[in-house]
PDB file of N, CA and C in Angstrom:
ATOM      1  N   UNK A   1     -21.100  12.099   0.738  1.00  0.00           N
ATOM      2  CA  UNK A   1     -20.552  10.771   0.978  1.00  0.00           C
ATOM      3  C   UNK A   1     -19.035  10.834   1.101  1.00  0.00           C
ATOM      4  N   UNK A   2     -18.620  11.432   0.366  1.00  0.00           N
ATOM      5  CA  UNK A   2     -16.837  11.736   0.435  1.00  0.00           C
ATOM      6  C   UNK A   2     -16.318  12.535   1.433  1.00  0.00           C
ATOM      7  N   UNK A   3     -17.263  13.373   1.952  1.00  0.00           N
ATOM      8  CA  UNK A   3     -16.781  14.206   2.884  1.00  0.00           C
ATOM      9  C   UNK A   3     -16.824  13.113   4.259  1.00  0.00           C
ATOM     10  N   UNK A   4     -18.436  12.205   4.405  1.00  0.00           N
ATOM     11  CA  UNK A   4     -18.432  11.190   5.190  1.00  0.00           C
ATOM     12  C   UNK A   4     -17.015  10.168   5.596  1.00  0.00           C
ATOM     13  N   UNK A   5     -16.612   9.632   4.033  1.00  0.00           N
ATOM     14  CA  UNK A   5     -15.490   8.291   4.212  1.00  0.00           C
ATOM     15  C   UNK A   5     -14.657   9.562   4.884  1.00  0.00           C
ATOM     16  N   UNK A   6     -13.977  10.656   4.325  1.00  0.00           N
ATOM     17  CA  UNK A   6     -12.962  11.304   4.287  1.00  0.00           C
ATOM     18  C   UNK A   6     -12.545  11.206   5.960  1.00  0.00           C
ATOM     19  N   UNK A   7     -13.783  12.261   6.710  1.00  0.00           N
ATOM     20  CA  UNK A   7     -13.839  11.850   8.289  1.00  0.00           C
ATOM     21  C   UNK A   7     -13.219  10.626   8.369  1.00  0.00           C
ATOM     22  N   UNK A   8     -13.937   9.962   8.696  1.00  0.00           N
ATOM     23  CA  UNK A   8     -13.505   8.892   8.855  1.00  0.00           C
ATOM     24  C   UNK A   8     -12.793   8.156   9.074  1.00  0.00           C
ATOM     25  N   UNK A   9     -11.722   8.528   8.194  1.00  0.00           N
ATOM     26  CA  UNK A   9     -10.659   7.848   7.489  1.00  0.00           C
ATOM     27  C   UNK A   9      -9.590   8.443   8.351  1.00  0.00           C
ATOM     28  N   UNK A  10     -10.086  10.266   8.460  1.00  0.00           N
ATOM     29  CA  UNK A  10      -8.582  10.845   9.584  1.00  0.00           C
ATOM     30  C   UNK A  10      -8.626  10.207  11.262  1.00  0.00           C
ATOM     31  N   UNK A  11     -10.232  10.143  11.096  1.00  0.00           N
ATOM     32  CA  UNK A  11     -10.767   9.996  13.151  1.00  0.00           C
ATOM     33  C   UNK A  11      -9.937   8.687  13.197  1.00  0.00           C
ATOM     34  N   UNK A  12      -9.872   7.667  11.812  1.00  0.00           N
ATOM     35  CA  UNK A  12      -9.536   5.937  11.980  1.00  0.00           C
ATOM     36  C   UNK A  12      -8.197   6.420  11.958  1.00  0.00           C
ATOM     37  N   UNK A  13      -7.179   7.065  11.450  1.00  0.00           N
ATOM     38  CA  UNK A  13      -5.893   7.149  11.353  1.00  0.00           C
ATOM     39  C   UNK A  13      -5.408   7.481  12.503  1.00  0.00           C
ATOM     40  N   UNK A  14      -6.255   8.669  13.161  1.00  0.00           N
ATOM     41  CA  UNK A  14      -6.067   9.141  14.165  1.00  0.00           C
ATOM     42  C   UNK A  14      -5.899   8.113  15.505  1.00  0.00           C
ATOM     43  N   UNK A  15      -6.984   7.703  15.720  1.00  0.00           N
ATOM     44  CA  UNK A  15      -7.041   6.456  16.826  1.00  0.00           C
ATOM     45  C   UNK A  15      -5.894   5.612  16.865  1.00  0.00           C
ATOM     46  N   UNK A  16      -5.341   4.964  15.481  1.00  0.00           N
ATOM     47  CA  UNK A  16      -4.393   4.010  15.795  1.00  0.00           C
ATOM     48  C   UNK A  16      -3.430   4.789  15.621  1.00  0.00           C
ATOM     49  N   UNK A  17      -2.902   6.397  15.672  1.00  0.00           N
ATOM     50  CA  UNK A  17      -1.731   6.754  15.594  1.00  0.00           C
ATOM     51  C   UNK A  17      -0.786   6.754  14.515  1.00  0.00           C
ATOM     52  N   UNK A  18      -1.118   6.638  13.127  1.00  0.00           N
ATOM     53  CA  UNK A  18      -0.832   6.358  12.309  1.00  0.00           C
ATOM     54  C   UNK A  18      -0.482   7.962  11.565  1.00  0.00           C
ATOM     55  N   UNK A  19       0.517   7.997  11.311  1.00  0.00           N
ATOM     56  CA  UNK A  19       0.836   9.520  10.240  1.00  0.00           C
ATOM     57  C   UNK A  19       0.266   9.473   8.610  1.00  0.00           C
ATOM     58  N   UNK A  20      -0.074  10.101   8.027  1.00  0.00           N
ATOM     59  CA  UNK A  20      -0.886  10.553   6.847  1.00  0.00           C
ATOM     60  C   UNK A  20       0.292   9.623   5.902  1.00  0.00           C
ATOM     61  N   UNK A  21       1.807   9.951   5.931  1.00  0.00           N
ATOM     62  CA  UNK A  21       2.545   9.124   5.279  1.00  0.00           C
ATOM     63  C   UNK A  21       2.529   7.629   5.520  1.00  0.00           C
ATOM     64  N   UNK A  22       2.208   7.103   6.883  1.00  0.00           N
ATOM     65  CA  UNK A  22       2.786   5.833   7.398  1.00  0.00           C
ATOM     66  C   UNK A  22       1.252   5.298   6.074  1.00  0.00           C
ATOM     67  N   UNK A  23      -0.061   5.772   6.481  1.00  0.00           N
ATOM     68  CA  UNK A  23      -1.146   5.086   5.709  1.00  0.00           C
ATOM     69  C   UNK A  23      -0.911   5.066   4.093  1.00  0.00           C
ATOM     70  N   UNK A  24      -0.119   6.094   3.771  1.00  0.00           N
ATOM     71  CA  UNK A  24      -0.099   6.251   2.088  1.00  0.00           C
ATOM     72  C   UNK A  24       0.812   5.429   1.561  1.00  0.00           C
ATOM     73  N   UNK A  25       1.747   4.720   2.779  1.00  0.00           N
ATOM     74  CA  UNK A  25       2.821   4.087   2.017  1.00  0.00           C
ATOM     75  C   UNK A  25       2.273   2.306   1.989  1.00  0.00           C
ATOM     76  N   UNK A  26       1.578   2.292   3.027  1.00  0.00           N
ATOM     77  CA  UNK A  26       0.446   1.315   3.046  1.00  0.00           C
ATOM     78  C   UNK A  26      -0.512   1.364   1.847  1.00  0.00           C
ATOM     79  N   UNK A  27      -1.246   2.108   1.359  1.00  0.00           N
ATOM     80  CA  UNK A  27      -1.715   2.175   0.241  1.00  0.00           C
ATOM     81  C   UNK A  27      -1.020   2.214  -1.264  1.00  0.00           C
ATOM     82  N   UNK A  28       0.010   2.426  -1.018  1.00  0.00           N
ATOM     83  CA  UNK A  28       0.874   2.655  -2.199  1.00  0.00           C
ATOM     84  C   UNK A  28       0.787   3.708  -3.014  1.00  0.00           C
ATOM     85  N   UNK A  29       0.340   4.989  -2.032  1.00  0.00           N
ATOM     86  CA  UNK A  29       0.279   6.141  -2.658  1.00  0.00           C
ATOM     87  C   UNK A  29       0.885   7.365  -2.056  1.00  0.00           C
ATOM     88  N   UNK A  30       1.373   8.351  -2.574  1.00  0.00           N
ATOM     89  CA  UNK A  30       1.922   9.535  -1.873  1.00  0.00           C
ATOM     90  C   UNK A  30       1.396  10.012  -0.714  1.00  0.00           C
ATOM     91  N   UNK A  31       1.955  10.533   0.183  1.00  0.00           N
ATOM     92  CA  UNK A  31       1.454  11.657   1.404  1.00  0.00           C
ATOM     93  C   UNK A  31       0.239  12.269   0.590  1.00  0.00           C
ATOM     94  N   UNK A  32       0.766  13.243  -0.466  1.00  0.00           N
ATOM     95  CA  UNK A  32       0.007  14.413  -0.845  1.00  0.00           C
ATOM     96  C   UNK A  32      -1.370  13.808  -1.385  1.00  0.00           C
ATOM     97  N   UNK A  33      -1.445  12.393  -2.405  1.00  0.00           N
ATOM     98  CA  UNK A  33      -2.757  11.855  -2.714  1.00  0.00           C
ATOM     99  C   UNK A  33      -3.572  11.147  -1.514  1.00  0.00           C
ATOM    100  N   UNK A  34      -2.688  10.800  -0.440  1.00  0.00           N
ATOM    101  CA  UNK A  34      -3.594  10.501   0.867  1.00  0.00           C
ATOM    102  C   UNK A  34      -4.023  12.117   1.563  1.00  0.00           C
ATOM    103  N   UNK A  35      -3.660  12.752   1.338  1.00  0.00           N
ATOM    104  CA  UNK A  35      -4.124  13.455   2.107  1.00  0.00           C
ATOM    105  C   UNK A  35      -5.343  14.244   1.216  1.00  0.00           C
ATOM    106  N   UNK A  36      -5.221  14.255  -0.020  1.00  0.00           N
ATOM    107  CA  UNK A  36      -6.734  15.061  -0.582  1.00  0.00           C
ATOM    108  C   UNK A  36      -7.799  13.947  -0.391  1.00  0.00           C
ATOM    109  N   UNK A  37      -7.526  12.526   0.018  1.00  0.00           N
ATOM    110  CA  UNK A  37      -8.507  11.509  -0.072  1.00  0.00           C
ATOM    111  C   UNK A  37      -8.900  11.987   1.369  1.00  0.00           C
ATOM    112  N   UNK A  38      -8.126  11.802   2.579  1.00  0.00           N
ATOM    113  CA  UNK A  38      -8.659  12.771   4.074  1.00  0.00           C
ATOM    114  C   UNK A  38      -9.140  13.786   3.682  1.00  0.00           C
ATOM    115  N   UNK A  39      -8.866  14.688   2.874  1.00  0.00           N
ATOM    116  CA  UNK A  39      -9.760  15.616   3.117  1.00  0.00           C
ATOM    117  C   UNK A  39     -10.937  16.118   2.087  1.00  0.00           C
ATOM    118  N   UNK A  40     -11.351  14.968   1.713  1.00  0.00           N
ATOM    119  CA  UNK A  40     -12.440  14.575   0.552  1.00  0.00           C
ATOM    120  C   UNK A  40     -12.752  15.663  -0.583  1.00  0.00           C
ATOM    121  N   UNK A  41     -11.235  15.778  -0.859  1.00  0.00           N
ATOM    122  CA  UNK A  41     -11.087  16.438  -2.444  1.00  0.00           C
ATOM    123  C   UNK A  41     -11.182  15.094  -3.715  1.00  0.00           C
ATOM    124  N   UNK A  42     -11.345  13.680  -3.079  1.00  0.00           N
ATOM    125  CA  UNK A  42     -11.141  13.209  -4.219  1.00  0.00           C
ATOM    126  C   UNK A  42     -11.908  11.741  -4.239  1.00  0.00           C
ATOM    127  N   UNK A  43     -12.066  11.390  -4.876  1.00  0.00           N
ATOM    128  CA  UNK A  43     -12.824  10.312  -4.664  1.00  0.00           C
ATOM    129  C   UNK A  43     -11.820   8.957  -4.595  1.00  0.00           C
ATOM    130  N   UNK A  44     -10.840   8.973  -4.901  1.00  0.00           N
ATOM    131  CA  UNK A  44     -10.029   7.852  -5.223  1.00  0.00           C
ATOM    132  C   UNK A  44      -9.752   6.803  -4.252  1.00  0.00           C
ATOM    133  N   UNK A  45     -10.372   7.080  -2.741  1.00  0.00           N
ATOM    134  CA  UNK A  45     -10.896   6.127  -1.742  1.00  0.00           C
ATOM    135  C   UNK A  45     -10.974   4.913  -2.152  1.00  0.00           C
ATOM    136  N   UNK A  46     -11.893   4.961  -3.082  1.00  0.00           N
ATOM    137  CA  UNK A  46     -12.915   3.699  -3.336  1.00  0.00           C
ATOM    138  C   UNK A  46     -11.929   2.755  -3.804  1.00  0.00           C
ATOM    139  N   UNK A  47     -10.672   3.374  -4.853  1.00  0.00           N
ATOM    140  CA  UNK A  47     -10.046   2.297  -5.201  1.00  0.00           C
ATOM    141  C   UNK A  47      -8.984   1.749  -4.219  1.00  0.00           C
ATOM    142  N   UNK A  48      -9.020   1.928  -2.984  1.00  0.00           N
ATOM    143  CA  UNK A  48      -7.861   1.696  -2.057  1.00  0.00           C
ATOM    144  C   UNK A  48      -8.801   0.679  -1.064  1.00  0.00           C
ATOM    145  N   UNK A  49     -10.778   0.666  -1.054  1.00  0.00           N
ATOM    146  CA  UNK A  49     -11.440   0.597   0.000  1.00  0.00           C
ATOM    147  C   UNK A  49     -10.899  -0.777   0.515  1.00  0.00           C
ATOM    148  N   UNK A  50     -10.577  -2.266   0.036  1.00  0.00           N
ATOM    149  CA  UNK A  50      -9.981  -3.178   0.603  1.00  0.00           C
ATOM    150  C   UNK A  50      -8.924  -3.200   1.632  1.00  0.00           C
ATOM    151  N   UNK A  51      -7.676  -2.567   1.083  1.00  0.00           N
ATOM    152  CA  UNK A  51      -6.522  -2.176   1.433  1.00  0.00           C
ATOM    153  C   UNK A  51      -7.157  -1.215   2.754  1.00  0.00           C
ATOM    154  N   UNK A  52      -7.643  -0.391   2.977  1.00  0.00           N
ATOM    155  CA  UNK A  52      -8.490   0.518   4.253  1.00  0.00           C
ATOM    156  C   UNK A  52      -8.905  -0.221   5.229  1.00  0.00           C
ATOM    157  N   UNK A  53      -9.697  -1.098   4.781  1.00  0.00           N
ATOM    158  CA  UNK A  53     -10.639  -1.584   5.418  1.00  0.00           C
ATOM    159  C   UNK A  53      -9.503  -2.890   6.359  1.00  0.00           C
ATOM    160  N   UNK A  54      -8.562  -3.264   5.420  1.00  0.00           N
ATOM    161  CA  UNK A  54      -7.512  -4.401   6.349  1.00  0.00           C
ATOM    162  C   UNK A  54      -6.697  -3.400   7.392  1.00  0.00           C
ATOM    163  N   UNK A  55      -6.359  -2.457   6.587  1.00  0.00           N
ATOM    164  CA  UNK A  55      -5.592  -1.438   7.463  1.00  0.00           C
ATOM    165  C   UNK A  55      -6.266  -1.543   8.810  1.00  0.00           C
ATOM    166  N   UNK A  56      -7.130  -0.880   8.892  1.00  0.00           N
ATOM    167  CA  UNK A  56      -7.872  -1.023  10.077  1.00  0.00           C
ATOM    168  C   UNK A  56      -8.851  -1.832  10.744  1.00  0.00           C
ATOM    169  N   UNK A  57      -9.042  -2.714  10.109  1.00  0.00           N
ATOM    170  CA  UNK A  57      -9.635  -4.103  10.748  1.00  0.00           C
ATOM    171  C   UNK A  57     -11.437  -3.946  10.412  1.00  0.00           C
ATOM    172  N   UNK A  58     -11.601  -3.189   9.843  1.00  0.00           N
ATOM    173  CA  UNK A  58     -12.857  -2.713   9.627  1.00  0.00           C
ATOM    174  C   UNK A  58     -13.673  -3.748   8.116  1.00  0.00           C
ATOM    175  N   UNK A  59     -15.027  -3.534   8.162  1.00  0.00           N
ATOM    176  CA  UNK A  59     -15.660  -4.229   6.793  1.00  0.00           C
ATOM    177  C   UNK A  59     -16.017  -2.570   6.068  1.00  0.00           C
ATOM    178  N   UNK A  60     -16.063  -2.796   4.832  1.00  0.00           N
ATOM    179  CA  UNK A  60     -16.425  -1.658   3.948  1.00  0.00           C
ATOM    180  C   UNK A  60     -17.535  -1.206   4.285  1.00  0.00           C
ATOM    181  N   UNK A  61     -18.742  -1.768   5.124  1.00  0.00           N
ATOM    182  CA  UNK A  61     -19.933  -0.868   5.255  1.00  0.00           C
ATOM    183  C   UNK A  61     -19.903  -0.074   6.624  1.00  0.00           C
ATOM    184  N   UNK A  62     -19.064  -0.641   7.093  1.00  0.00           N
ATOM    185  CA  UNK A  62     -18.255   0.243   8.358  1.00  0.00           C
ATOM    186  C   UNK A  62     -17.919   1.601   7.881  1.00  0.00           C
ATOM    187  N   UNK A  63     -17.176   1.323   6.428  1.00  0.00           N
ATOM    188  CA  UNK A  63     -16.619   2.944   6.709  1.00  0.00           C
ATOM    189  C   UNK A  63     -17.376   4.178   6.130  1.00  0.00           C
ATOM    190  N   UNK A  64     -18.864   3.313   5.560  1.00  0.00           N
ATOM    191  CA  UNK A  64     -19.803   3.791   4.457  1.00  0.00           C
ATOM    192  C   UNK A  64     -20.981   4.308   5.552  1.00  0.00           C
ATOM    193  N   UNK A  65     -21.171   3.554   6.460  1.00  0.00           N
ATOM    194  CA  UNK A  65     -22.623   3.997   7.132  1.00  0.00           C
ATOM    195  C   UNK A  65     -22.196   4.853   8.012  1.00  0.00           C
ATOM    196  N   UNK A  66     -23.682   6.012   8.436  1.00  0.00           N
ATOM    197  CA  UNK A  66     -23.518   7.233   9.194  1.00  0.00           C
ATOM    198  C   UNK A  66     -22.843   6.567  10.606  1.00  0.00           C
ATOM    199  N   UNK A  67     -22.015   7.577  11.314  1.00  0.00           N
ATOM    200  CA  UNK A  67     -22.004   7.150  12.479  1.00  0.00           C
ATOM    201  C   UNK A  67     -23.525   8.286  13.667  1.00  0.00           C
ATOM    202  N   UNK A  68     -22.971   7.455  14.658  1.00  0.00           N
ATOM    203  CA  UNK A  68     -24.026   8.194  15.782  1.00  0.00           C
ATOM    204  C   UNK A  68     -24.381   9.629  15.601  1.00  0.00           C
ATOM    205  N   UNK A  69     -24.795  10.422  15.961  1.00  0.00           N
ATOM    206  CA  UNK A  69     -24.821  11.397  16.010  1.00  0.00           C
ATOM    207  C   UNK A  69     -25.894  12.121  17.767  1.00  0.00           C
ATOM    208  N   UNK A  70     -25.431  12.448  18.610  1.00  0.00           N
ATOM    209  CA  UNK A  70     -25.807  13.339  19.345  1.00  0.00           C
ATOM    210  C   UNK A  70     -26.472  14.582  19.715  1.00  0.00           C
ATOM    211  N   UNK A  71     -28.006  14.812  20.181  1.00  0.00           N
ATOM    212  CA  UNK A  71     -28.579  15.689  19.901  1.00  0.00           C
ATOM    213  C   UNK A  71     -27.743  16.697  21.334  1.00  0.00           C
ATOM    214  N   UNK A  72     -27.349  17.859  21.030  1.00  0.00           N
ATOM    215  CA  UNK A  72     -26.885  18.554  22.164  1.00  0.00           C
ATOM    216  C   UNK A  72     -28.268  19.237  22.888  1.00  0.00           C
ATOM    217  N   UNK A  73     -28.308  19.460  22.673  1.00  0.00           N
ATOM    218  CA  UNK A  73     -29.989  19.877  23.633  1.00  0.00           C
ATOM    219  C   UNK A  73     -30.828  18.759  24.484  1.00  0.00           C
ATOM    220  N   UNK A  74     -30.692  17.667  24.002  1.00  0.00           N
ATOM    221  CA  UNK A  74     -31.734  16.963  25.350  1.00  0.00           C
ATOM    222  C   UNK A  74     -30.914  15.702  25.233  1.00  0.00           C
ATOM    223  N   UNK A  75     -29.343  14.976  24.694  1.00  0.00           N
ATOM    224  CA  UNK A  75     -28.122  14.767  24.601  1.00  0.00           C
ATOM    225  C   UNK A  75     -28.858  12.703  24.280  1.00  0.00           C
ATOM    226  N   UNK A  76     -29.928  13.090  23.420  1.00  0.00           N
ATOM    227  CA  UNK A  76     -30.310  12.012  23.151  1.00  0.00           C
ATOM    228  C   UNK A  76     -29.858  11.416  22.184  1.00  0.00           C
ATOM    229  N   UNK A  77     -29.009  10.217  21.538  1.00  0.00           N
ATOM    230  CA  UNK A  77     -27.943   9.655  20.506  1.00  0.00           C
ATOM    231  C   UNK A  77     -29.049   9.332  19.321  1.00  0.00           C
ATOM    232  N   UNK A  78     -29.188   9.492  18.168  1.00  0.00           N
ATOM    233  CA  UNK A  78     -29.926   8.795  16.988  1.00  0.00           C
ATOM    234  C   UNK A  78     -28.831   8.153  16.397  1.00  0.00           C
ATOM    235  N   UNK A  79     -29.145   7.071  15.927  1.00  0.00           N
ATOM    236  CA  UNK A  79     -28.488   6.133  14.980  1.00  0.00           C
ATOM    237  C   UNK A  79     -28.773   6.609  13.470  1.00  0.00           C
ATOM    238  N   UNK A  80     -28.327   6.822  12.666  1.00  0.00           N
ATOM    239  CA  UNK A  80     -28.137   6.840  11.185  1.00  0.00           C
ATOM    240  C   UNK A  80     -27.761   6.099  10.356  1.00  0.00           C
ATOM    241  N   UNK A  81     -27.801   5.069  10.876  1.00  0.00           N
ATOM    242  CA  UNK A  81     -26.981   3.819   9.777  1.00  0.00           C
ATOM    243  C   UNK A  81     -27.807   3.241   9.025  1.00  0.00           C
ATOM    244  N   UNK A  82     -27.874   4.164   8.058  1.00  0.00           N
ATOM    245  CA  UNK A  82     -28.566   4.050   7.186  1.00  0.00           C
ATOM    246  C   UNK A  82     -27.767   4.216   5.600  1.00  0.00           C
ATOM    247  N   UNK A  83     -27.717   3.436   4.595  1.00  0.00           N
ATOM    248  CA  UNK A  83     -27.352   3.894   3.027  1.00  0.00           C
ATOM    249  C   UNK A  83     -28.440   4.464   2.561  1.00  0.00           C
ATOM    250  N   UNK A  84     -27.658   5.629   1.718  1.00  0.00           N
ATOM    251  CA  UNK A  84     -28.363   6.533   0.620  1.00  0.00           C
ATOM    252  C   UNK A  84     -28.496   5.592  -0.613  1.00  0.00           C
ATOM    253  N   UNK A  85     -29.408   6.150  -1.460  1.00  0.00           N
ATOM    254  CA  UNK A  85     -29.315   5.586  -2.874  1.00  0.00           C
ATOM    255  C   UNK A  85     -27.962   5.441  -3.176  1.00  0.00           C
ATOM    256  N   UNK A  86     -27.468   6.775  -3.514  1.00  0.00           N
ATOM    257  CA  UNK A  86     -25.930   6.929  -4.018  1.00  0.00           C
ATOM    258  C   UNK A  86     -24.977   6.329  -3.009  1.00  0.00           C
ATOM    259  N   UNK A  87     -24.777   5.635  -1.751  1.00  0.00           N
ATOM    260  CA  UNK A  87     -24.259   5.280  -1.240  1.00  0.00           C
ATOM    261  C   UNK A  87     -24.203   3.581  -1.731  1.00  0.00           C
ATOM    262  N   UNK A  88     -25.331   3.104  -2.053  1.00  0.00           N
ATOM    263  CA  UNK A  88     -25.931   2.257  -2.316  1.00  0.00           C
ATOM    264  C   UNK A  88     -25.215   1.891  -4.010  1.00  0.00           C
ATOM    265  N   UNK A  89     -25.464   2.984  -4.699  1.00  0.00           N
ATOM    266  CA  UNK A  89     -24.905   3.035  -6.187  1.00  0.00           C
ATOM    267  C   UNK A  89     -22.996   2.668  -5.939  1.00  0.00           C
ATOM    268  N   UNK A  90     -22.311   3.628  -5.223  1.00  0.00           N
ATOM    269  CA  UNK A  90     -21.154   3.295  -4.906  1.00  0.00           C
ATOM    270  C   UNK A  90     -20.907   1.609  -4.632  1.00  0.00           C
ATOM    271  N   UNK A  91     -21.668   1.347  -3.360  1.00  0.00           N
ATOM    272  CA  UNK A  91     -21.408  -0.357  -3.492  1.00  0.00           C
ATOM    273  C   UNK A  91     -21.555  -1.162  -4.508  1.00  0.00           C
ATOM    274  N   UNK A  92     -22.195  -0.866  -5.268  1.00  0.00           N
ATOM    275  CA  UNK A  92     -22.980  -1.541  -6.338  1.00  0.00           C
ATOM    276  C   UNK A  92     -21.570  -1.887  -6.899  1.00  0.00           C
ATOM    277  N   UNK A  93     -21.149  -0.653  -7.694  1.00  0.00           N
ATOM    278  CA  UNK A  93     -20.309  -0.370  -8.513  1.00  0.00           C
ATOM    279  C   UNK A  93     -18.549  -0.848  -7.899  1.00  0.00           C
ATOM    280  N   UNK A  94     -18.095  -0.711  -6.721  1.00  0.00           N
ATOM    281  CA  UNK A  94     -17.103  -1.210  -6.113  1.00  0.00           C
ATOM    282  C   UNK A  94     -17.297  -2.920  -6.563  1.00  0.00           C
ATOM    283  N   UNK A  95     -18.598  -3.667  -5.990  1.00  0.00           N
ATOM    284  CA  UNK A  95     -18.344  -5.050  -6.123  1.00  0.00           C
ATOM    285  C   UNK A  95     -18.802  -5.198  -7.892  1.00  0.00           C
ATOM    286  N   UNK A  96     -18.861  -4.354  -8.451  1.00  0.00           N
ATOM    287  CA  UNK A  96     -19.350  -5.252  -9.840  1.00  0.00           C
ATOM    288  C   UNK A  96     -17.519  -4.567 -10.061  1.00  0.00           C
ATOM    289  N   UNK A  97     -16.555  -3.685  -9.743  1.00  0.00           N
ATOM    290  CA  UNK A  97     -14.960  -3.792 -10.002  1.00  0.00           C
ATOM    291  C   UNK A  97     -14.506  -4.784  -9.559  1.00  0.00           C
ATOM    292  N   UNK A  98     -15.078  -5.678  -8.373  1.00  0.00           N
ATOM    293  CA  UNK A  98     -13.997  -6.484  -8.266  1.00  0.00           C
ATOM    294  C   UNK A  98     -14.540  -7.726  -8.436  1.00  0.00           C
ATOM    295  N   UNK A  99     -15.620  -7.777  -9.498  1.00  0.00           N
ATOM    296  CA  UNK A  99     -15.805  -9.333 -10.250  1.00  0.00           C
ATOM    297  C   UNK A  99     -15.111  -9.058 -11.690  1.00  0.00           C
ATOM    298  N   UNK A 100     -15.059  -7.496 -12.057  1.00  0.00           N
ATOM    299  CA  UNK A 100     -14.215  -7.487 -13.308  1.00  0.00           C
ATOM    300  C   UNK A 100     -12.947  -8.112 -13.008  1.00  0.00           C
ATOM    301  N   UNK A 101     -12.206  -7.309 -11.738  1.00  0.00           N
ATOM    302  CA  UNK A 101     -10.992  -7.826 -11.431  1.00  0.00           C
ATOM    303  C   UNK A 101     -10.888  -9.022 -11.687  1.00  0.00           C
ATOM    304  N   UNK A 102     -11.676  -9.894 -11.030  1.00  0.00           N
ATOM    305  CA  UNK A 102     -11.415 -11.203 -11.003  1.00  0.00           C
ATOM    306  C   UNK A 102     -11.594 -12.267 -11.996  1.00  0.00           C
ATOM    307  N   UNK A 103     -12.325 -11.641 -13.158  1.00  0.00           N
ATOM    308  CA  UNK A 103     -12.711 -12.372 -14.291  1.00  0.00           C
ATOM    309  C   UNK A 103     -10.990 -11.788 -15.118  1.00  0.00           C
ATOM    310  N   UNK A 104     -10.733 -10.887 -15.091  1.00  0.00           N
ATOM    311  CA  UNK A 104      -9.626 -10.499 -15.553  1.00  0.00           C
ATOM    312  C   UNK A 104      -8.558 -11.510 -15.037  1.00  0.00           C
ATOM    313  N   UNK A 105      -8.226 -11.286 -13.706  1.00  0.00           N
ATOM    314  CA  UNK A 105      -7.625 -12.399 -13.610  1.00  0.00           C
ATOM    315  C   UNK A 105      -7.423 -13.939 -13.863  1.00  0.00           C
ATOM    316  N   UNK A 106      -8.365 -14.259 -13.588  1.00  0.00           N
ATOM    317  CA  UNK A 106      -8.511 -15.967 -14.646  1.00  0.00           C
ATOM    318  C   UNK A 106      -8.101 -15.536 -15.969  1.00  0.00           C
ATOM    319  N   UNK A 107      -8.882 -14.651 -16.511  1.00  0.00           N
ATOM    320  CA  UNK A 107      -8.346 -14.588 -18.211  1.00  0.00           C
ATOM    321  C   UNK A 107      -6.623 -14.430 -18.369  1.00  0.00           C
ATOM    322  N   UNK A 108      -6.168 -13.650 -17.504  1.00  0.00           N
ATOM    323  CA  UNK A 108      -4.755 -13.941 -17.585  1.00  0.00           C
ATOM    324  C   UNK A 108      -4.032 -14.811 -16.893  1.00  0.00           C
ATOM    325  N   UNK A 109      -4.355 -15.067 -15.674  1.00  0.00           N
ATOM    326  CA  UNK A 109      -4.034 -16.358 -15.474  1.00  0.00           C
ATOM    327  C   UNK A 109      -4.211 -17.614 -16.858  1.00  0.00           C
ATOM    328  N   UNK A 110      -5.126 -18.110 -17.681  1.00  0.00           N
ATOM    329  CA  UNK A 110      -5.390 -19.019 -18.730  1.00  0.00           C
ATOM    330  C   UNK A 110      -4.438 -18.692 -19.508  1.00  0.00           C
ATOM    331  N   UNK A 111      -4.203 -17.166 -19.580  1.00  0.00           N
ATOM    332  CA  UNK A 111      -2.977 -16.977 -21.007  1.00  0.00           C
ATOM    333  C   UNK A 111      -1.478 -17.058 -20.555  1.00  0.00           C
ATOM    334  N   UNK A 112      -1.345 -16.678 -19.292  1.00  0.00           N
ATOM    335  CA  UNK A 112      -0.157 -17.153 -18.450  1.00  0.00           C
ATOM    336  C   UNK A 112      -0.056 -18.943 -18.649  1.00  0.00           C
ATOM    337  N   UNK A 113      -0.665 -20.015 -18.809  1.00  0.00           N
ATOM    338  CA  UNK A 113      -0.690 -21.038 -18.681  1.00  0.00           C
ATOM    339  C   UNK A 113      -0.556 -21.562 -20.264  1.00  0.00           C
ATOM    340  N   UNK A 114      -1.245 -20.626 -21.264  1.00  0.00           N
ATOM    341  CA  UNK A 114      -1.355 -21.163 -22.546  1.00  0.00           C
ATOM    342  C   UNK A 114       0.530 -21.156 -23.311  1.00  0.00           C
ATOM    343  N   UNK A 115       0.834 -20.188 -22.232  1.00  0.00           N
ATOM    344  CA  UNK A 115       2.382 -20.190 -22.963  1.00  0.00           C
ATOM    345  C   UNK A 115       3.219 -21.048 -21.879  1.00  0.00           C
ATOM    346  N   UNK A 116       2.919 -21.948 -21.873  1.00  0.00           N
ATOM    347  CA  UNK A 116       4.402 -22.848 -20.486  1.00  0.00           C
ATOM    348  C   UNK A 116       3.925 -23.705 -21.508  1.00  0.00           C
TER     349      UNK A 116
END
């Protein structure tokens, strides 16, 4: 799956012309931590996947499902867009972070308000 986003992520950088720094400074992370995320030494994708996904105009299951793939021998295209379990587990787990996020936020938002 990491090796999957990782692709991905260079072919999408690639297309719009974008340098490994121009995307990391967009993410708010170094050259050197964007670039082990391209080259799927790391998983830390997941916490940037919003920020990615605006970058490039894309929805998160965009950058999760197989792309095409091409049989070279009789040059017939199969579709793969398909989620794995564990692909499946990843989503899971991304949207149950960002209802924590957001319950977090109200809670500090309320304590931001309890002191004015």
């Amino acid at each position: 799956m990491n090796l999957l986003v990782a692709k991905k992520l260079k072919k999408l950088r690639i297309q719009k012309g974008f340098s490994q720094e121009k995307v990391a400074d967009y993410l708010q992370i170094s050259q050197s931590a964007y670039n082990r995320i391209e080259h799927g030494t790391c998983h830390s994708w997941v916490n940037y996947i919003n920020a990615i996904c605006n970058l490039y105009n894309i929805k998160p299951e965009d950058l999760l499902k197989r792309e095409e793939v091409t049989d070279p021998l009789n040059s017939n295209v199969a579709k793969e867009n398909f989620c794995t379990s564990c692909d499946i587990k990843l989503i899971e787990q991304y949207e149950l972070r960002l209802k924590e996020k957001d319950a977090y936020i109200v809670l500090l938002e309320k304590m931001i308000s309890n002191y004015k």
